[in-house]
Structure formats: C-alpha cells, structure tokens
PDB file of N, CA and C in Angstrom:
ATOM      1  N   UNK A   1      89.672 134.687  31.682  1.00  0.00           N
ATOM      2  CA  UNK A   1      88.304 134.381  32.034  1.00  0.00           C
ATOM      3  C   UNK A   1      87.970 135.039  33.380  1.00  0.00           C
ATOM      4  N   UNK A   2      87.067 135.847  33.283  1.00  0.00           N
ATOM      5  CA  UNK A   2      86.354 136.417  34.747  1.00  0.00           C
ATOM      6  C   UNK A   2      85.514 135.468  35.561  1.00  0.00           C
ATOM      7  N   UNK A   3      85.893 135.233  36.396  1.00  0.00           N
ATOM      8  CA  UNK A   3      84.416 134.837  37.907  1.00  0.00           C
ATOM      9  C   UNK A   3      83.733 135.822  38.265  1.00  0.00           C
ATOM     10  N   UNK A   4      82.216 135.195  37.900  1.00  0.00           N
ATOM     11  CA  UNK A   4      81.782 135.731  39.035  1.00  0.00           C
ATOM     12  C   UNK A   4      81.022 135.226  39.575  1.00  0.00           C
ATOM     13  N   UNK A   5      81.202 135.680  41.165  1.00  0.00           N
ATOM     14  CA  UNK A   5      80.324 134.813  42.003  1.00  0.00           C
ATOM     15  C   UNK A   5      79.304 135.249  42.181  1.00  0.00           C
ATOM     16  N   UNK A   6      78.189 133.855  43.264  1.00  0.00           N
ATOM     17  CA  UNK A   6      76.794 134.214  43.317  1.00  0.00           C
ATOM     18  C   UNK A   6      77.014 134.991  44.391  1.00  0.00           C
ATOM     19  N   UNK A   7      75.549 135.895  44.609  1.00  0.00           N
ATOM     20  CA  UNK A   7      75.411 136.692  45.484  1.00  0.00           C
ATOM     21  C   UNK A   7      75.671 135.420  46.499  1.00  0.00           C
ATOM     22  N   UNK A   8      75.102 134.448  46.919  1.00  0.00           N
ATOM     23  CA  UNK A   8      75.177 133.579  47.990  1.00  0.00           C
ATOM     24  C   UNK A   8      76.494 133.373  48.288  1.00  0.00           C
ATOM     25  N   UNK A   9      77.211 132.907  47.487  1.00  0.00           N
ATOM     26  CA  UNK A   9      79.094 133.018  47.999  1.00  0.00           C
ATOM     27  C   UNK A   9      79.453 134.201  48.549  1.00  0.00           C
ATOM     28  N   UNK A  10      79.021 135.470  48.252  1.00  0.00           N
ATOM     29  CA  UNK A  10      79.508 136.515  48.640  1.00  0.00           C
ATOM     30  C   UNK A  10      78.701 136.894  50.016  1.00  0.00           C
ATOM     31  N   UNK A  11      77.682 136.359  50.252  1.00  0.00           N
ATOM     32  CA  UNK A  11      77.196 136.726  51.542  1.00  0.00           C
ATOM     33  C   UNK A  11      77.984 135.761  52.538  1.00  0.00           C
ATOM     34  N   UNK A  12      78.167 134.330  52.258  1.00  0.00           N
ATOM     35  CA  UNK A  12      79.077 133.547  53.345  1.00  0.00           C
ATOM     36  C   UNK A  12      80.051 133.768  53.424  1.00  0.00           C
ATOM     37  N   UNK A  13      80.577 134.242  52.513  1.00  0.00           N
ATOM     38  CA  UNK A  13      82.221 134.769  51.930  1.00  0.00           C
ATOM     39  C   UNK A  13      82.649 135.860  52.812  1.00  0.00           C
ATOM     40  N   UNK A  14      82.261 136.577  52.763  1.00  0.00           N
ATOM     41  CA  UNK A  14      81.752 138.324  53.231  1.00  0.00           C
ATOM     42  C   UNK A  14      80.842 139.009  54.623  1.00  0.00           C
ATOM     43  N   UNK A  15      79.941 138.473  54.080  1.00  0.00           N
ATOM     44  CA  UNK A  15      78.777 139.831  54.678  1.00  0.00           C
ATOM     45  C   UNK A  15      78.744 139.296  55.981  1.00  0.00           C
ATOM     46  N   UNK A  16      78.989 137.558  56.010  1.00  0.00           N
ATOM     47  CA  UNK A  16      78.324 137.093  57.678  1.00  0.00           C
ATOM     48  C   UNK A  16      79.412 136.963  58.043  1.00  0.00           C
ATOM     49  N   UNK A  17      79.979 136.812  58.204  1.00  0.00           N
ATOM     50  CA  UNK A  17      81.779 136.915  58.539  1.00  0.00           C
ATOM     51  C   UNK A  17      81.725 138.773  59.261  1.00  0.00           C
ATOM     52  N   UNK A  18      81.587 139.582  58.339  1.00  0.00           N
ATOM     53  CA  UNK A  18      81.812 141.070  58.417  1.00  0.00           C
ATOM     54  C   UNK A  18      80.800 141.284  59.751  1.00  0.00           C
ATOM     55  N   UNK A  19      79.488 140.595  59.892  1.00  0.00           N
ATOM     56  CA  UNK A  19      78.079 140.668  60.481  1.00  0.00           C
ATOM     57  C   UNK A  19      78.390 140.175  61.946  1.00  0.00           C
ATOM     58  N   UNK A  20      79.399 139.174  62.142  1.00  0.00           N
ATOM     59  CA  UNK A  20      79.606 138.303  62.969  1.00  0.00           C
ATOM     60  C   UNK A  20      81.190 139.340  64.012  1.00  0.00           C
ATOM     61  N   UNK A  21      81.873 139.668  63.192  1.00  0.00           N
ATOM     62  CA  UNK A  21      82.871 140.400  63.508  1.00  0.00           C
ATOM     63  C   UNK A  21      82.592 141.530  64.827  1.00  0.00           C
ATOM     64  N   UNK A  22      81.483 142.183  63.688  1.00  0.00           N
ATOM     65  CA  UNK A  22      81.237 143.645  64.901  1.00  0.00           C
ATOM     66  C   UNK A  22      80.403 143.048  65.682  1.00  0.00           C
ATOM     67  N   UNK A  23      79.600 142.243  65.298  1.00  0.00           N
ATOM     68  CA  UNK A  23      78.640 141.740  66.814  1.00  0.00           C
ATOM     69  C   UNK A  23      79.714 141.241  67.727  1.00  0.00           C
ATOM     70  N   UNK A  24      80.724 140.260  68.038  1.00  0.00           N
ATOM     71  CA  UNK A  24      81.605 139.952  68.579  1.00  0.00           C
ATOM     72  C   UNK A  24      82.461 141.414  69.140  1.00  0.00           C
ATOM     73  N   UNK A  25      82.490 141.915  68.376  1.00  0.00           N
ATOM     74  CA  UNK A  25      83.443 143.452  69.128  1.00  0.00           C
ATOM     75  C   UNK A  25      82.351 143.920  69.848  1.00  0.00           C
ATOM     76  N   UNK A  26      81.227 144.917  69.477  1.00  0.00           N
ATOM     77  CA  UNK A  26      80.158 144.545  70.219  1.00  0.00           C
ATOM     78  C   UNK A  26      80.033 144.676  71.945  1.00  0.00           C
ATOM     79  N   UNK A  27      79.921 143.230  71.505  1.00  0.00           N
ATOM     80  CA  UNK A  27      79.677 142.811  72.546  1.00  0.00           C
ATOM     81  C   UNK A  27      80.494 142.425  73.906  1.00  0.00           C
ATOM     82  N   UNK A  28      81.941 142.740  73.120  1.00  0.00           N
ATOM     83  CA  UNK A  28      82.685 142.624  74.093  1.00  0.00           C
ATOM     84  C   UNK A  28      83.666 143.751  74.850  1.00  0.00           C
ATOM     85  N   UNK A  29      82.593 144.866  74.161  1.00  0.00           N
ATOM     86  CA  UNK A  29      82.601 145.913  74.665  1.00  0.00           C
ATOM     87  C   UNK A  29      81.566 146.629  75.589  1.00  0.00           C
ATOM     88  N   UNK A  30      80.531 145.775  75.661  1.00  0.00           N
ATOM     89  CA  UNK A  30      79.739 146.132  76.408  1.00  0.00           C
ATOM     90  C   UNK A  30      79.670 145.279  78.108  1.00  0.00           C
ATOM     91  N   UNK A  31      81.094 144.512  77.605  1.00  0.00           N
ATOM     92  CA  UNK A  31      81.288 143.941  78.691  1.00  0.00           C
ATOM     93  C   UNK A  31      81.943 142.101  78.869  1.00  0.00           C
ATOM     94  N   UNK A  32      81.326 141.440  77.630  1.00  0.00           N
ATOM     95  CA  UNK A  32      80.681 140.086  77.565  1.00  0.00           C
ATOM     96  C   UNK A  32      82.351 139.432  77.590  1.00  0.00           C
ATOM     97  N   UNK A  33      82.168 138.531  77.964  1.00  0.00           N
ATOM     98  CA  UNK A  33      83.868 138.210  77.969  1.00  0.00           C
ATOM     99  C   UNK A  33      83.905 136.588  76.945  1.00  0.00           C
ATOM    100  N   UNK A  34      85.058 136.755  76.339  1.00  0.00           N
ATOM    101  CA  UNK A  34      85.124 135.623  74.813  1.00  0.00           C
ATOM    102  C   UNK A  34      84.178 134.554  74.994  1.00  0.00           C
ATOM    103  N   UNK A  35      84.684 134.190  76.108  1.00  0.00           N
ATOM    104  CA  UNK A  35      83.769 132.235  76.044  1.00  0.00           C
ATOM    105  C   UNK A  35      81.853 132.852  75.605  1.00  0.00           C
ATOM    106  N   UNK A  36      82.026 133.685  76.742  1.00  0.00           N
ATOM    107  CA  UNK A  36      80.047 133.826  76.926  1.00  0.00           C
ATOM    108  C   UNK A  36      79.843 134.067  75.507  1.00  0.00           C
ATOM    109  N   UNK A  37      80.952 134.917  74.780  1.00  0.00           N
ATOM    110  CA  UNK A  37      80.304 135.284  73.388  1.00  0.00           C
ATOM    111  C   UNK A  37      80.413 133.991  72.618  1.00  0.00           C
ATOM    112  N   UNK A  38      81.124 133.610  72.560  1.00  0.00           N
ATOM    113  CA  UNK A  38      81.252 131.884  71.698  1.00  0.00           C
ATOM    114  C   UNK A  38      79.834 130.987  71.945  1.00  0.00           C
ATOM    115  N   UNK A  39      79.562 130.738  73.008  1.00  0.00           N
ATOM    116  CA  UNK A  39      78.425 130.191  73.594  1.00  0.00           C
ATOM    117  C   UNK A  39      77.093 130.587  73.199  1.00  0.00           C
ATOM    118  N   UNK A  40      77.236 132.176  73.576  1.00  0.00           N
ATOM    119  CA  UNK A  40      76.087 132.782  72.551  1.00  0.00           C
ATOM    120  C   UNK A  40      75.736 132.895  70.849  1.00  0.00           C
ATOM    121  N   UNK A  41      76.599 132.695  70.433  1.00  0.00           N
ATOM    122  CA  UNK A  41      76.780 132.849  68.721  1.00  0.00           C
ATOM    123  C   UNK A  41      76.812 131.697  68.265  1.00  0.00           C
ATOM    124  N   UNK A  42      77.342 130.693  69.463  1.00  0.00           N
ATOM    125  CA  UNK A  42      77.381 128.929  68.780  1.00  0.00           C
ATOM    126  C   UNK A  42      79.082 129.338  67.857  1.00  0.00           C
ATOM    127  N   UNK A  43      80.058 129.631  68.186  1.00  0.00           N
ATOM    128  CA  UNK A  43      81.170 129.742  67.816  1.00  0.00           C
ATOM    129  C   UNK A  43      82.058 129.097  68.287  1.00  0.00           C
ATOM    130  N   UNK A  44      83.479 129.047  68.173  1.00  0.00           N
ATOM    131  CA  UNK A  44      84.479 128.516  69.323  1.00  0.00           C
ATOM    132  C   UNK A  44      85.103 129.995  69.725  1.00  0.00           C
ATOM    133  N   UNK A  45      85.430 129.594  70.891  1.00  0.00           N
ATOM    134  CA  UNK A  45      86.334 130.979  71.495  1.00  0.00           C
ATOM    135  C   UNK A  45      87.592 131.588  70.963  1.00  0.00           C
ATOM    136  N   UNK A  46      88.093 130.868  70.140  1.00  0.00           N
ATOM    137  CA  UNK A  46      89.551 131.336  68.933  1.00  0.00           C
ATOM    138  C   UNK A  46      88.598 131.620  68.078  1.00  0.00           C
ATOM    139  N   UNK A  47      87.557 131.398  67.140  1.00  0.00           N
ATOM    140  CA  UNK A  47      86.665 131.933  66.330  1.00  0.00           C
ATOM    141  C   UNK A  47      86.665 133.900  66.345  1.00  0.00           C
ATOM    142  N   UNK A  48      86.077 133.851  67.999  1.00  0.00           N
ATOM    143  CA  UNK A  48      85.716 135.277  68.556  1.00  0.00           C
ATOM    144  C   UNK A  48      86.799 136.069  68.529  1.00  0.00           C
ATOM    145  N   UNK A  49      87.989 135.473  68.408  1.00  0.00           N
ATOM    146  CA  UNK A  49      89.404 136.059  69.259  1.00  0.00           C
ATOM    147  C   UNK A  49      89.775 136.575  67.569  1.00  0.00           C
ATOM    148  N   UNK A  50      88.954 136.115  66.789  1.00  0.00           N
ATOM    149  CA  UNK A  50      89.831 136.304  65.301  1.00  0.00           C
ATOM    150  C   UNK A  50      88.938 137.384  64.401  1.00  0.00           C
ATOM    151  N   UNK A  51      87.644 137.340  65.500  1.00  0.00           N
ATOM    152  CA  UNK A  51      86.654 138.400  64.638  1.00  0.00           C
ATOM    153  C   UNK A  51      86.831 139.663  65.692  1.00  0.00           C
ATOM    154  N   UNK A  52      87.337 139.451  66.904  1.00  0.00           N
ATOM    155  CA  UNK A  52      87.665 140.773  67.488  1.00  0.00           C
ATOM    156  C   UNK A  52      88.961 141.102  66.884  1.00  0.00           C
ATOM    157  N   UNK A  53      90.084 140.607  66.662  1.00  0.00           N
ATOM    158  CA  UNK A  53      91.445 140.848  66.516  1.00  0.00           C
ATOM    159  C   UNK A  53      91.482 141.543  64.697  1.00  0.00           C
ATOM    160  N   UNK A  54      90.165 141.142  64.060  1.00  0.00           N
ATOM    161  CA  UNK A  54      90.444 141.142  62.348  1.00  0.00           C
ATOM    162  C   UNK A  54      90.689 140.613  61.444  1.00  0.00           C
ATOM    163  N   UNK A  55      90.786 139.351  62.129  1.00  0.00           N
ATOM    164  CA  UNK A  55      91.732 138.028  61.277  1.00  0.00           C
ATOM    165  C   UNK A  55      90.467 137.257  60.391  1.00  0.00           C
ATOM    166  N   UNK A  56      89.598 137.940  60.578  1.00  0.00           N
ATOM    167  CA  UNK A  56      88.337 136.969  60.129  1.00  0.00           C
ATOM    168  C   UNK A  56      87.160 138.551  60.450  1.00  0.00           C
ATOM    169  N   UNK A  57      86.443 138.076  59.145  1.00  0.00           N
ATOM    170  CA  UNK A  57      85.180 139.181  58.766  1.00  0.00           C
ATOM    171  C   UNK A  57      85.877 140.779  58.747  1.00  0.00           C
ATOM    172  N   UNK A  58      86.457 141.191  58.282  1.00  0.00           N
ATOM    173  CA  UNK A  58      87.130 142.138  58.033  1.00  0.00           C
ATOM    174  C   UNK A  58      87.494 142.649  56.490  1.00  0.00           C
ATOM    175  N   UNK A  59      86.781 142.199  55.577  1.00  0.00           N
ATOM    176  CA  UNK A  59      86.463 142.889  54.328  1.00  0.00           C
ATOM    177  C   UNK A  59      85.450 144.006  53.887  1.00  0.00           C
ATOM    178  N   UNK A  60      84.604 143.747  55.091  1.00  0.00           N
ATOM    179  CA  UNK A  60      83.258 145.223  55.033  1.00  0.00           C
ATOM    180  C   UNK A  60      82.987 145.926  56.297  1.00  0.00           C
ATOM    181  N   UNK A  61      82.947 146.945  55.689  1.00  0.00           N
ATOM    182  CA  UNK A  61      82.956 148.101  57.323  1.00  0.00           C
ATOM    183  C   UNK A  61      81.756 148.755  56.885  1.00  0.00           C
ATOM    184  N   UNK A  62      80.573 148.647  58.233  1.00  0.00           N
ATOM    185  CA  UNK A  62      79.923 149.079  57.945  1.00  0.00           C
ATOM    186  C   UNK A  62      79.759 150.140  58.818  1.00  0.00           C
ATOM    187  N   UNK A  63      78.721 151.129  58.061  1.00  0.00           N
ATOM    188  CA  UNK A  63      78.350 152.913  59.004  1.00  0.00           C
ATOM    189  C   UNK A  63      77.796 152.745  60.267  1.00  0.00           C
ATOM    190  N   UNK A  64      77.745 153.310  60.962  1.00  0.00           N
ATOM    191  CA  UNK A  64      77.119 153.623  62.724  1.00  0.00           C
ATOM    192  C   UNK A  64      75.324 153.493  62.493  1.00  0.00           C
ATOM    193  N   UNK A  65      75.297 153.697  61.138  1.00  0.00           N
ATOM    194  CA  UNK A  65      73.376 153.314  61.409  1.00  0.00           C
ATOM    195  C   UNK A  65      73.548 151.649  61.093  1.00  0.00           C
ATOM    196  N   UNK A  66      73.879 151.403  60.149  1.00  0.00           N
ATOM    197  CA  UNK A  66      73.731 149.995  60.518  1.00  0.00           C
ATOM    198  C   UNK A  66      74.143 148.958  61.417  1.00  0.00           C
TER     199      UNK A  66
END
C-alpha cells in the first residue's frame, strides 16, 4: 500500500523546517548570534543550533534566487 501525503504534511514536514534552516544560517552569518536568533523566530536556542548544524530542515536546498 502507498502513502500519500497531503501537501500540508509535506509543507510542516519539509518546506518550513528547510525555510527555517537557511533563515537561521542566514542570519548568523550576517552576524546575529544563536540566542538573538531563537528570540527572533520564537525558537529555542538548541532548535537554531540544529538548523545551522543540519540536524533539522535539511531535506530541501534551495537556489540563490530564492
């Protein structure tokens, strides 16, 4: 038997996870240091540490225009 999921699982699943990742790299390349980014995103600071490191939102890579 195949699954398949709704687009909606696959956007929480996926896309905002993936969305959340590079904003967190980002931004902490432009300077921002973990906590401020946690604070800003409404995250916890191991959250940030796992979307900079890869451990989390790391199924979609997206191109330099988006």
């Amino acid at each position: 038997m195949i699954m398949i999921r709704p687009p909606c699982e696959i956007v929480v699943w996926y896309v905002i996870p993936a969305i959340m990742s590079e904003l967190a790299k980002e931004l902490l390349k432009r300077g921002m240091k973990q906590k401020e980014i946690s604070e800003l995103l409404d995250i916890t600071q191991p959250a940030v540490s796992q979307y900079v490191s890869d451990k989390r939102g790391h199924g979609i890579k997206f191109n330099d225009d988006v």
